[in-house]
N, C-alpha and C. Protein backbone atom coordinates (compact mmCIF):
# COMPACT_ATOMS: atom_id res chain seq x y z
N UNK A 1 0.84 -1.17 0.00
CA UNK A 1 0.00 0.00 0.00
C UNK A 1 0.89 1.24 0.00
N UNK A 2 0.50 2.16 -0.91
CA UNK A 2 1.52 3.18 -0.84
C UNK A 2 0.99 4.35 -0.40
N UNK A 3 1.73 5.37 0.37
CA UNK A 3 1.32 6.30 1.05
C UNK A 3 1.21 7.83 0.38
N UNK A 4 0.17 8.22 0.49
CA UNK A 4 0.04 9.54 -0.30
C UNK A 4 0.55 10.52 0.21
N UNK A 5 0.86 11.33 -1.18
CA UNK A 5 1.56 12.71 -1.05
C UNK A 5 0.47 13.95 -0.50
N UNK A 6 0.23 14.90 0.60
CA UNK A 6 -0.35 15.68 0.95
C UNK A 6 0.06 17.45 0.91
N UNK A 7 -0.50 17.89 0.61
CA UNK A 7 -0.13 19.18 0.22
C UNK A 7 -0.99 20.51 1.15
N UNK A 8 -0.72 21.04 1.22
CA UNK A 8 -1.16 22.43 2.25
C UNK A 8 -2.22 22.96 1.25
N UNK A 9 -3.47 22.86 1.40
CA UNK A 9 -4.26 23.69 0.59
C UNK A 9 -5.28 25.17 0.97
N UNK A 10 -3.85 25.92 0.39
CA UNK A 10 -4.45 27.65 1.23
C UNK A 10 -4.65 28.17 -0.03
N UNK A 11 -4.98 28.47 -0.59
CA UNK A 11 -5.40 29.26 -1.41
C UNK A 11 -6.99 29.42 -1.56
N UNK A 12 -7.24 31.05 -1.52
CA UNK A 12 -8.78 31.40 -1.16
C UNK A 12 -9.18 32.03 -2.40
N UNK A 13 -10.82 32.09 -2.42
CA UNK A 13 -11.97 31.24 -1.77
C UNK A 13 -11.73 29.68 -2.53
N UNK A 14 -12.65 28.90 -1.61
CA UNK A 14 -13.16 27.72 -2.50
C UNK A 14 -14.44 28.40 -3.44
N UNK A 15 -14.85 27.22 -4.12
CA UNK A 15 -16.10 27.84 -4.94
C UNK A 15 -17.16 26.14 -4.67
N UNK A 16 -18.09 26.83 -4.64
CA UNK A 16 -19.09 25.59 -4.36
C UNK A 16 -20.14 25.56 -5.16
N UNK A 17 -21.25 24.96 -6.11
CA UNK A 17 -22.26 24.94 -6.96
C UNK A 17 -23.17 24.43 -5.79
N UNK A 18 -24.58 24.96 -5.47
CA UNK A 18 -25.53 24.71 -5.36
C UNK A 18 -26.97 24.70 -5.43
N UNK A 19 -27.91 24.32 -5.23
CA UNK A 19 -28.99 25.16 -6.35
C UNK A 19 -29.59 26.23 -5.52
N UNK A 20 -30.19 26.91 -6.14
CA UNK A 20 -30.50 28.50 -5.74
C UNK A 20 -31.49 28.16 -4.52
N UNK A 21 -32.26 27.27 -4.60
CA UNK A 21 -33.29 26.84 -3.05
C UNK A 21 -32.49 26.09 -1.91
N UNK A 22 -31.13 26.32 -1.95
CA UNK A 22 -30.70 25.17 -0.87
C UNK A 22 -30.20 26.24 0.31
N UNK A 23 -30.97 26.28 1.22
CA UNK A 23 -31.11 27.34 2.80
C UNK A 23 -29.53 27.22 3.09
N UNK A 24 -28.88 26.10 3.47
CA UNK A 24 -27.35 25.97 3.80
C UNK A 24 -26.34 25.38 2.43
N UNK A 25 -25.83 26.56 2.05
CA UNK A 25 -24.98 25.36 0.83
C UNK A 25 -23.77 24.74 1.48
N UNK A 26 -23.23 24.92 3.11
CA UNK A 26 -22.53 23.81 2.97
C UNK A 26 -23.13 22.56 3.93
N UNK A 27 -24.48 22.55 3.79
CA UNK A 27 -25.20 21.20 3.97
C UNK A 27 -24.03 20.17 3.46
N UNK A 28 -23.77 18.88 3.99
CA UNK A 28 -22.91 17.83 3.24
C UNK A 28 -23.93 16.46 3.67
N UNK A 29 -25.37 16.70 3.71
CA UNK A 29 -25.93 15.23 3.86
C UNK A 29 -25.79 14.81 2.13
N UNK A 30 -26.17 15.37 1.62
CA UNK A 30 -26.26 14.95 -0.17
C UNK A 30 -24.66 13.87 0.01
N UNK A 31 -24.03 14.20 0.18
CA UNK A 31 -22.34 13.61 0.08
C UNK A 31 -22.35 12.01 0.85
N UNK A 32 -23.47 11.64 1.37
CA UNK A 32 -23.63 10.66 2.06
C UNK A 32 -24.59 9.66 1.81
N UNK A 33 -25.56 9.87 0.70
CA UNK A 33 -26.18 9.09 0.08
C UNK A 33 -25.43 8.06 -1.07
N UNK A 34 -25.89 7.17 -0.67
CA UNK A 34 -24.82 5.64 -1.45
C UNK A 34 -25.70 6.00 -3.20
N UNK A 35 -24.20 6.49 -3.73
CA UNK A 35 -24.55 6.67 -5.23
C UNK A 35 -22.96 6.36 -6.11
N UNK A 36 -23.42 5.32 -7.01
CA UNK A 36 -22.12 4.95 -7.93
C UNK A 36 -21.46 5.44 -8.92
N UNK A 37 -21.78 7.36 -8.77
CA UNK A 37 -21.60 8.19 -9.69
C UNK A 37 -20.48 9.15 -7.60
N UNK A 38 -20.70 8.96 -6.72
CA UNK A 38 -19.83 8.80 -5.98
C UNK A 38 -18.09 9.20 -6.30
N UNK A 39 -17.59 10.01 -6.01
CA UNK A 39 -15.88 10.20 -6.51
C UNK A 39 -14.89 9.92 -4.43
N UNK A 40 -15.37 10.67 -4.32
CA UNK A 40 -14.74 10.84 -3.36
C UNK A 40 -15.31 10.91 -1.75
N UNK A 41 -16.60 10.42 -2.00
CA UNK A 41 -17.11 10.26 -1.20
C UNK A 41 -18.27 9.28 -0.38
N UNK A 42 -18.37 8.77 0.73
CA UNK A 42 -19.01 7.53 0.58
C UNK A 42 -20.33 7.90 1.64
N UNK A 43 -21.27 6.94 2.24
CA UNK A 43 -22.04 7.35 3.15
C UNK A 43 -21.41 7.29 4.67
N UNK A 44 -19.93 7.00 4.71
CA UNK A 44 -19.45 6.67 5.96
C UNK A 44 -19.03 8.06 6.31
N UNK A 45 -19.08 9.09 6.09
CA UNK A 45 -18.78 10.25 5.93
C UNK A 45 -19.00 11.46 5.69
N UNK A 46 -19.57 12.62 6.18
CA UNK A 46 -19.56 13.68 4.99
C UNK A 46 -18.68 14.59 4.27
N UNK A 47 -18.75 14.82 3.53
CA UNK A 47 -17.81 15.44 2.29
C UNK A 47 -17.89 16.54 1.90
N UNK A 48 -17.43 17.78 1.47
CA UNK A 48 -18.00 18.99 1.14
C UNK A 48 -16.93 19.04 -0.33
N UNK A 49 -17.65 18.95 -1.29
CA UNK A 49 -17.00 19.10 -3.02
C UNK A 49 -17.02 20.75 -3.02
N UNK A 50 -15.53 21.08 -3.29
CA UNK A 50 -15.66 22.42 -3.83
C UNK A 50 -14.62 22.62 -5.09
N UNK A 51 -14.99 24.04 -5.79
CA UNK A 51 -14.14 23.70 -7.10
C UNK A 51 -12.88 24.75 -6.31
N UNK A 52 -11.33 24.96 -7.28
CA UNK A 52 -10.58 25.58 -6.88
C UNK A 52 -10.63 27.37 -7.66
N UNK A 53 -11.56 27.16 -8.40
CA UNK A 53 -11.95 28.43 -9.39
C UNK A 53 -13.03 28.24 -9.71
N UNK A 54 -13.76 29.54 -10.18
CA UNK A 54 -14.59 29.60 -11.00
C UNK A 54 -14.89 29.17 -12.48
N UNK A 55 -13.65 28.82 -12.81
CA UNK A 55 -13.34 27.98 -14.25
C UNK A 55 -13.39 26.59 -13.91
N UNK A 56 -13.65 25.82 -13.03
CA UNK A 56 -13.79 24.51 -12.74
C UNK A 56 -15.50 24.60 -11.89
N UNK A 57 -16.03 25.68 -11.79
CA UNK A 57 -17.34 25.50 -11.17
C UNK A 57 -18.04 25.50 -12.51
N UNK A 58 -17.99 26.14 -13.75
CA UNK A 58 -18.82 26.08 -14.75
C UNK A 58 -18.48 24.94 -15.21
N UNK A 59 -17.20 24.57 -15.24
CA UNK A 59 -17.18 23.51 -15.86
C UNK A 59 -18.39 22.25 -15.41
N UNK A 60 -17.75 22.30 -14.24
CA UNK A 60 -18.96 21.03 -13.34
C UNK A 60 -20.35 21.04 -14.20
N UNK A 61 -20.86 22.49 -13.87
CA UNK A 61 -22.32 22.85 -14.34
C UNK A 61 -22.58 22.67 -15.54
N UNK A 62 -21.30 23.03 -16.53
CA UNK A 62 -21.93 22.83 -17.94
C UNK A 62 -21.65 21.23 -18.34
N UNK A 63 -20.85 20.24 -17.21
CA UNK A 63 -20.67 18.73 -17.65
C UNK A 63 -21.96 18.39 -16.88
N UNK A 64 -22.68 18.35 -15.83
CA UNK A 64 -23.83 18.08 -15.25
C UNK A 64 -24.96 18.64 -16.26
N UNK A 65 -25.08 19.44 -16.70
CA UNK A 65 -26.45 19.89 -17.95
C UNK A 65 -25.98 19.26 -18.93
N UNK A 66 -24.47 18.72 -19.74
CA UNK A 66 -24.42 18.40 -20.75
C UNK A 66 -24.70 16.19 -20.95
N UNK A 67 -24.65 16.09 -19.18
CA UNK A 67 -24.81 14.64 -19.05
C UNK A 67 -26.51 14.41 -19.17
N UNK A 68 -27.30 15.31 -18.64
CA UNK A 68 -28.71 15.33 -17.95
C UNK A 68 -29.52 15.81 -19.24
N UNK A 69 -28.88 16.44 -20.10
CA UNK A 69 -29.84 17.02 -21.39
C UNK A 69 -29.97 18.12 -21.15
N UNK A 70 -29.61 18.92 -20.34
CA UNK A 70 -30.63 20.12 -19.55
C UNK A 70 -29.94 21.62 -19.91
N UNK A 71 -30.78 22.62 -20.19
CA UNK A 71 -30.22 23.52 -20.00
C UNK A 71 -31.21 24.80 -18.94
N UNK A 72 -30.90 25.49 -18.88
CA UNK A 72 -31.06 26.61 -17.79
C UNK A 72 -32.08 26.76 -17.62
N UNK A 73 -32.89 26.87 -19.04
CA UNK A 73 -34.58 27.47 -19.40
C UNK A 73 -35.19 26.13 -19.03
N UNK A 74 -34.68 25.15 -18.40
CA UNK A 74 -35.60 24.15 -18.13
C UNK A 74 -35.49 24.17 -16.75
N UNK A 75 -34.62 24.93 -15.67
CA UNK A 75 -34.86 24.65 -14.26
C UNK A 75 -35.90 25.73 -13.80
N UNK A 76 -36.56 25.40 -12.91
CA UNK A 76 -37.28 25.96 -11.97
C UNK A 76 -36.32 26.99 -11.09
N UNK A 77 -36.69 28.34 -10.86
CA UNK A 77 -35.69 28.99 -10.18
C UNK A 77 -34.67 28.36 -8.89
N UNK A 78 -35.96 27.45 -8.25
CA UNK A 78 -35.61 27.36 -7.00
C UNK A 78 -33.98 26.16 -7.11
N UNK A 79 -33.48 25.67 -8.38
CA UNK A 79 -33.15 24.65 -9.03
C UNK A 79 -32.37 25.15 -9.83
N UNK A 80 -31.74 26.45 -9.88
CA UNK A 80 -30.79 27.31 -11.07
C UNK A 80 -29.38 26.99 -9.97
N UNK A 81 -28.45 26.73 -10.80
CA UNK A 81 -26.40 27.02 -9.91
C UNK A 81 -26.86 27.63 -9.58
N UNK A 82 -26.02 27.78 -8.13
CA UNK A 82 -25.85 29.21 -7.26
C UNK A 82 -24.55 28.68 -6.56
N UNK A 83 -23.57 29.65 -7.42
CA UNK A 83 -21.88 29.80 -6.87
C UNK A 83 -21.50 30.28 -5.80
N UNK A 84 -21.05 29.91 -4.70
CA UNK A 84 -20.76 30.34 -3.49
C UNK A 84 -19.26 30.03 -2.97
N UNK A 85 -19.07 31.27 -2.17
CA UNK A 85 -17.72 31.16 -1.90
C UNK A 85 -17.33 30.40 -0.43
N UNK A 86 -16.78 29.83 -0.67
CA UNK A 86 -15.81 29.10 0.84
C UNK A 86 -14.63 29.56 1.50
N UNK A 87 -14.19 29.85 2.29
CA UNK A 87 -13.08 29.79 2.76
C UNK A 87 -12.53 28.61 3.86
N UNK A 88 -11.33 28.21 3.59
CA UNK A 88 -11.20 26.66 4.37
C UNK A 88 -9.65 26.69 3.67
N UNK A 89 -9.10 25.71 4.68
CA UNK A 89 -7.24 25.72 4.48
C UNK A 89 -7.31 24.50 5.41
N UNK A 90 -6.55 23.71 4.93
CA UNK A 90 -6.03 22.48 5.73
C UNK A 90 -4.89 21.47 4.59
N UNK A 91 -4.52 20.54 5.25
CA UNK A 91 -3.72 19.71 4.93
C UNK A 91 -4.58 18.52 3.75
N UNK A 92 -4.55 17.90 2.53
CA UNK A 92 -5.04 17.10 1.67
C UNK A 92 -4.54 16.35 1.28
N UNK A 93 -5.01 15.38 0.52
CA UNK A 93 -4.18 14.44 -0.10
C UNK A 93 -4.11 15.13 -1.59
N UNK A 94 -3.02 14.60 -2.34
CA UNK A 94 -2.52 15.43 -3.75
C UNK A 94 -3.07 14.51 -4.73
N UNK A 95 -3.69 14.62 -5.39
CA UNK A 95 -4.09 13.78 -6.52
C UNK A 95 -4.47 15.18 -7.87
N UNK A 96 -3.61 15.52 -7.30
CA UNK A 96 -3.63 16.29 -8.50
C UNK A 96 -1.92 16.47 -9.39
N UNK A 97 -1.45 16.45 -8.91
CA UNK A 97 0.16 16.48 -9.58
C UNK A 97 1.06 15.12 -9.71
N UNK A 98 1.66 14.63 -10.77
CA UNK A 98 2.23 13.70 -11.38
C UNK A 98 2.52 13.05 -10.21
N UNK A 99 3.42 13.57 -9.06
CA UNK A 99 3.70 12.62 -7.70
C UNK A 99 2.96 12.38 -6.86
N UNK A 100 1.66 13.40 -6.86
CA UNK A 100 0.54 13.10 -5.99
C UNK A 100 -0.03 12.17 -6.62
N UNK A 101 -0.67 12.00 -7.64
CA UNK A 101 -1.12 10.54 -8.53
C UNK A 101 -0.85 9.56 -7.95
N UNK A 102 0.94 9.84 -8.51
CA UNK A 102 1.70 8.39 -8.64
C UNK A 102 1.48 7.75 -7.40
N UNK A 103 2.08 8.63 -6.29
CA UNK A 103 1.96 8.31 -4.58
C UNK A 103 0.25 7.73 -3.91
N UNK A 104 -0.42 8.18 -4.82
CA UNK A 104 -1.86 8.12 -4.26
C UNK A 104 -2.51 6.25 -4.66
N UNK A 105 -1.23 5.99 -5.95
CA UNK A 105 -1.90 4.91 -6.51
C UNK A 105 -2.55 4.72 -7.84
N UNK A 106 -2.67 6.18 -8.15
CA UNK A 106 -3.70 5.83 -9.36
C UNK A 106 -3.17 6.18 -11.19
N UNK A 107 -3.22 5.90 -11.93
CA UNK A 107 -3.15 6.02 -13.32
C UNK A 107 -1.89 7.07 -13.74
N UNK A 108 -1.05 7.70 -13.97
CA UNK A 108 -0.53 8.80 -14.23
C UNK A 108 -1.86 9.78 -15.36
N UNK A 109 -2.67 9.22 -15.96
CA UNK A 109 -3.30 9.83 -16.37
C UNK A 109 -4.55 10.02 -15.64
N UNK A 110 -4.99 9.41 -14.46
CA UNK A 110 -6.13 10.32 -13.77
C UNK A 110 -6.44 11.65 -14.09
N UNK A 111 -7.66 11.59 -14.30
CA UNK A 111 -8.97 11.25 -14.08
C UNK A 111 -9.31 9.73 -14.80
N UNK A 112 -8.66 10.09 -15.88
CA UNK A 112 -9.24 9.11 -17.23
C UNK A 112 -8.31 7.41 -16.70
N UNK A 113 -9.45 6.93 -17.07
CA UNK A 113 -9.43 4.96 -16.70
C UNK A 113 -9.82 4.97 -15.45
N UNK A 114 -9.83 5.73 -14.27
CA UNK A 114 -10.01 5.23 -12.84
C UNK A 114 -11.54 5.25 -12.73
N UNK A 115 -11.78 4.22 -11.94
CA UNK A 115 -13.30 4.36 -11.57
C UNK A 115 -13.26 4.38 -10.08
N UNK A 116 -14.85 4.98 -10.41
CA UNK A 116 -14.98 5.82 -9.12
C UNK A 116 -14.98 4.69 -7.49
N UNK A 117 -15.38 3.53 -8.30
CA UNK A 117 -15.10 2.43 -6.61
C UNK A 117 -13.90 2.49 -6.47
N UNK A 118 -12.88 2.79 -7.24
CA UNK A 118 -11.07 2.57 -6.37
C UNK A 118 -11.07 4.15 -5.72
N UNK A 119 -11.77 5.30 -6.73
CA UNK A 119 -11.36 6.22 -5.39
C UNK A 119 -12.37 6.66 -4.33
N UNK A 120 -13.28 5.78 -4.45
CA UNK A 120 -14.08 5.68 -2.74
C UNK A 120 -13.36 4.95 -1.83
N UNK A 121 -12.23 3.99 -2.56
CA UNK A 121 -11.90 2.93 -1.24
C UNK A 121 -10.83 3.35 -0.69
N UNK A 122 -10.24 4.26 -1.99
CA UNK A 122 -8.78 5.49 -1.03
C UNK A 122 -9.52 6.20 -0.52
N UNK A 123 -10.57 6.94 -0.50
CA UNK A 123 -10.93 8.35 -0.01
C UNK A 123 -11.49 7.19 1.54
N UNK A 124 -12.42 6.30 1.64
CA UNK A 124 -12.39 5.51 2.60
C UNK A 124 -11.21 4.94 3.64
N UNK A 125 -10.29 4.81 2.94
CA UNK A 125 -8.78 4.92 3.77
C UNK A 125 -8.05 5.83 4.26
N UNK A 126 -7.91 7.11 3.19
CA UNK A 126 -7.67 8.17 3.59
C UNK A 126 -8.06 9.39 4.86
N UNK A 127 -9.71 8.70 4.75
CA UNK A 127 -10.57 9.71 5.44
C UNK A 127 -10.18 9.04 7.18
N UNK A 128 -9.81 7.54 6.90
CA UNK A 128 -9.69 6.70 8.09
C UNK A 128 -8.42 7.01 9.02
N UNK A 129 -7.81 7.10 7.66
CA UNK A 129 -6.41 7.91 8.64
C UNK A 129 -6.40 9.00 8.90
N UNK A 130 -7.38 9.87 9.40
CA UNK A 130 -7.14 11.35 9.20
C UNK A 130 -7.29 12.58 8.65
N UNK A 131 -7.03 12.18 6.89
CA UNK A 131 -7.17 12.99 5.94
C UNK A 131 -8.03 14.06 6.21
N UNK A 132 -7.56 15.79 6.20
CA UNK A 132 -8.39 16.44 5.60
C UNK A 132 -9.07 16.62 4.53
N UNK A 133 -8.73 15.88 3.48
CA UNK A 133 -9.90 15.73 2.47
C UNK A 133 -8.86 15.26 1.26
N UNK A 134 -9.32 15.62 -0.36
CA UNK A 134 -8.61 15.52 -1.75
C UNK A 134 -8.51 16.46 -2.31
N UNK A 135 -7.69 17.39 -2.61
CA UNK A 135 -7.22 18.29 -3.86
C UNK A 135 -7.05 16.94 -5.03
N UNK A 136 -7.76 17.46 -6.39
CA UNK A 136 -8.01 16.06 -7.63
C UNK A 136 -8.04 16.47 -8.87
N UNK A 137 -7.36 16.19 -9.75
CA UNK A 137 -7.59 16.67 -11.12
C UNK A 137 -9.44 16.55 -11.53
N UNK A 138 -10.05 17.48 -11.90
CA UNK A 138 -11.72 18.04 -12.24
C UNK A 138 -11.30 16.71 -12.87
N UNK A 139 -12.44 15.90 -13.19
CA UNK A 139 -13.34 14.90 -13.75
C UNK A 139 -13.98 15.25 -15.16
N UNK A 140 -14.55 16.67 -14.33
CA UNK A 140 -15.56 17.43 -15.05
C UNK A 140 -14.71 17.95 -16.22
N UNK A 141 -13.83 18.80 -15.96
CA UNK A 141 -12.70 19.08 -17.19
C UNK A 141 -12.62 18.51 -17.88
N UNK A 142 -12.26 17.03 -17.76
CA UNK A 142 -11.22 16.06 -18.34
C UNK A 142 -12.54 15.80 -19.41
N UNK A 143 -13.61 15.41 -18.76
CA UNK A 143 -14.78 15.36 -20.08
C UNK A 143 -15.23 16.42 -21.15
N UNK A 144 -14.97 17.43 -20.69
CA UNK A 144 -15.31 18.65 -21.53
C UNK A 144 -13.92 18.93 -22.70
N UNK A 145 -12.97 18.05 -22.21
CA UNK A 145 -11.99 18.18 -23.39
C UNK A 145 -10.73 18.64 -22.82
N UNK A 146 -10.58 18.60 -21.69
CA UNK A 146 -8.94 19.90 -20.78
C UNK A 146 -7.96 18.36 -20.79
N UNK A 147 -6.83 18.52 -20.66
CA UNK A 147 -5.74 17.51 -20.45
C UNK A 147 -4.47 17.87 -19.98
N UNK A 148 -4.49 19.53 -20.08
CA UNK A 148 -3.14 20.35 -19.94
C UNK A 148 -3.01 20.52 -18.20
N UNK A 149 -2.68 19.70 -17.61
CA UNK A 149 -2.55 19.15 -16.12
C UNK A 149 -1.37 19.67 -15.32
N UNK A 150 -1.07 21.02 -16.26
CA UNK A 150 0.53 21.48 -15.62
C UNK A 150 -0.04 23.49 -14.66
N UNK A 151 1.00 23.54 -14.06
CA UNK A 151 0.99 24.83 -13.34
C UNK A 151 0.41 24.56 -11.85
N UNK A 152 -0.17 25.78 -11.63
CA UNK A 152 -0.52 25.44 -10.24
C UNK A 152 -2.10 24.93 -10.29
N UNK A 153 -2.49 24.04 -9.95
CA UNK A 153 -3.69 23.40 -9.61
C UNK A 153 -5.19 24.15 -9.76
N UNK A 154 -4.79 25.16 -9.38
CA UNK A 154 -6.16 25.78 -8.86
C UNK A 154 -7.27 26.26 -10.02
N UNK A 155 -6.33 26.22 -11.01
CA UNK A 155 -7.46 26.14 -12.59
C UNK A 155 -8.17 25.03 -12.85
N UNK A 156 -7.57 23.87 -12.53
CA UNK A 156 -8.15 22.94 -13.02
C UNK A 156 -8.63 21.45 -11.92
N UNK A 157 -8.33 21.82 -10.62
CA UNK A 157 -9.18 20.78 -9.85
C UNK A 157 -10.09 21.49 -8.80
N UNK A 158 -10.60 20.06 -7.80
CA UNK A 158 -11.54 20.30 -6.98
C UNK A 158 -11.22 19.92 -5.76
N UNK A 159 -11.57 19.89 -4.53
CA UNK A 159 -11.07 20.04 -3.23
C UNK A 159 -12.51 19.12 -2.36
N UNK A 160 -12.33 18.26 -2.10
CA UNK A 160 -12.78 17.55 -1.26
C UNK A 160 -12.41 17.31 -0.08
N UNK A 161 -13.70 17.93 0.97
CA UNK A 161 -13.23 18.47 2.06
C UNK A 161 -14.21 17.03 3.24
N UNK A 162 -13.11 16.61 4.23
CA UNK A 162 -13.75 15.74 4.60
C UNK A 162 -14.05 16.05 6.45
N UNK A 163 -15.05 17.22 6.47
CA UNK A 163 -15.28 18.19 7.32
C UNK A 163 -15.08 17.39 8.60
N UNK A 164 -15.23 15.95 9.08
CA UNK A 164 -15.10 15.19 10.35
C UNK A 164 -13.76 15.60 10.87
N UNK A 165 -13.00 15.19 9.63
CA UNK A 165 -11.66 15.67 9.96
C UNK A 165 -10.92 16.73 9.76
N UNK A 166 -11.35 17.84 9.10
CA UNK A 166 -10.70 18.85 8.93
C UNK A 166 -10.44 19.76 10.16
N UNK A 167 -9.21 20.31 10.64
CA UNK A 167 -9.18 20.64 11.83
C UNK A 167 -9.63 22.16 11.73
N UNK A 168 -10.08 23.09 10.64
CA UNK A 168 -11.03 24.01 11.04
C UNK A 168 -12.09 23.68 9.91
N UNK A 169 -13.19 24.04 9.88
CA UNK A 169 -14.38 23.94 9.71
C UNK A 169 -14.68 24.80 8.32
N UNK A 170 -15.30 24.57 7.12
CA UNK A 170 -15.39 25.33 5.86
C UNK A 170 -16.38 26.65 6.43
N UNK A 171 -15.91 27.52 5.97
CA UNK A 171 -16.79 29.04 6.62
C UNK A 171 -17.21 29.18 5.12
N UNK A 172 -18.43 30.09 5.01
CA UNK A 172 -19.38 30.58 3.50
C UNK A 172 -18.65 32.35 3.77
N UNK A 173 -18.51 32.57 2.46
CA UNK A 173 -17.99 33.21 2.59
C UNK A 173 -19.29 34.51 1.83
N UNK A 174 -20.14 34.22 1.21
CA UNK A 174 -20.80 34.49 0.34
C UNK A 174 -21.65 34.44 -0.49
N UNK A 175 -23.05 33.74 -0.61
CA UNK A 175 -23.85 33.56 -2.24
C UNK A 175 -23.90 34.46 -2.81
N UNK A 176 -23.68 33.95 -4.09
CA UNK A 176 -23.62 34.81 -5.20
C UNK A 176 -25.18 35.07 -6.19
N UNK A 177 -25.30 36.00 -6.17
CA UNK A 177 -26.87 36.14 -6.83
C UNK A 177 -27.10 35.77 -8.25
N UNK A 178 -25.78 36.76 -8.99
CA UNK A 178 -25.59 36.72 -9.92
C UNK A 178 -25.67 35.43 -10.58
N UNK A 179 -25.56 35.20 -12.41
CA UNK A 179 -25.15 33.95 -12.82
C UNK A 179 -24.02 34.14 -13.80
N UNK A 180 -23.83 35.47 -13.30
CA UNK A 180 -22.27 36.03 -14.41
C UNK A 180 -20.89 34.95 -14.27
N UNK A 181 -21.18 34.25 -13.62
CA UNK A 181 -19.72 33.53 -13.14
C UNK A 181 -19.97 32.41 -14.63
N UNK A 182 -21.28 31.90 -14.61
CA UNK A 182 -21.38 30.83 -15.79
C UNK A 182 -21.56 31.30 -17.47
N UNK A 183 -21.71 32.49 -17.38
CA UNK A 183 -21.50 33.17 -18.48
C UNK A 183 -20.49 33.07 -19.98
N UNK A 184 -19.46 32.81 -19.13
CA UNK A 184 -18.34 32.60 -20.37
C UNK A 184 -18.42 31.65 -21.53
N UNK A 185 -18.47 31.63 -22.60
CA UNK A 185 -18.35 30.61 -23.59
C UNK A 185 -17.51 29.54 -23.25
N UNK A 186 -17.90 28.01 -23.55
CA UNK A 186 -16.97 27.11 -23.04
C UNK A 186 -16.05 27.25 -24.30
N UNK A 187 -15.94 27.80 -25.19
CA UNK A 187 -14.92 27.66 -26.20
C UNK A 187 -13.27 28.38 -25.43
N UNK A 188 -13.90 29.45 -24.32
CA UNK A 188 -12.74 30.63 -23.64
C UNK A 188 -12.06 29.20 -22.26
N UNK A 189 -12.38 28.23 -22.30
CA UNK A 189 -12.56 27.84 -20.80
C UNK A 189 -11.26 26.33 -21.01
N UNK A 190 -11.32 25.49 -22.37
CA UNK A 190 -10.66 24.42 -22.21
C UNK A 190 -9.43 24.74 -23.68
């Protein structure tokens, strides 16, 4: 069993997608319902998914409408994104950089070939030892067409926060009313 590489993850805000009717967006019961679409999180646990930019929160949104059929003019207000900011810093596991991969176990090309039961059963191990959560190469990216996996992280992954253990607590920093954040053409984005 090999031991993962962990990295200091300070860099502010997080960004979080949730829908415009949800009273607490960092509710994390959703993160605990047994579902095989599941990444990093299981029901033994709760989880708080956040993106590291706003260029990885549309992404999510426009790979979730582009899986579901859906676009905007079909949600009910209460049911529209609503981007919100986080603030939160702690210690993670790296699955986002060539040695965090490698160290973590999985593919050098993660996202792509891994399925999601091998990284419930690390994030299940991980979370067991401790772990404050996963910094992870987006999923969501990798489907929309991105592969360029170099620089600093924060363009292109997501932060899985595994709040039992995180030794301070994700603070909201903000909802955002607006929907200017999803605005951009995905042609500007990958």
């Amino acid at each position: 069993m090999t031991v993962p590489t962990t990295i200091l993850h300070d860099h502010l805000p997080l960004y979080r997608v949730v829908r415009t009717g949800w009273s607490d967006p960092l509710d994390t019961s959703y993160s605990q319902r047994p579902s095989a679409n599941n990444r990093w999180n299981t029901p033994d646990f709760p989880t708080l998914y956040c993106s590291c930019s706003e260029r990885v929160a549309r992404a999510i949104v426009r790979d979730l409408f582009r899986l579901a059929r859906l676009e905007l003019a079909d949600l009910q207000e209460s049911m529209l994104p609503q981007l919100v900011e986080v603030t939160w810093q702690g210690d993670v596991v790296d699955v986002a950089s060539p040695n965090g991969i490698q160290s973590a176990g999985f593919s050098p090309d993660y996202p792509i070939g891994v399925n999601k039961e091998k990284t419930r059963v690390a994030a299940r191990r991980w979370h067991n030892d401790g772990a404050g959560g996963v910094s992870a190469r987006s999923a969501s990216m990798m489907r929309l067409g991105f592969r360029l996996w170099d620089g600093f992280h924060s363009s292109w992954s997501e932060t899985a926060i595994f709040v039992n253990n995180a030794p301070a607590k994700p603070v909201l920093l903000r909802r955002r009313p607006d929907m200017d954040w999803l605005a951009l053409p995905p042609e500007t984005e990958i």
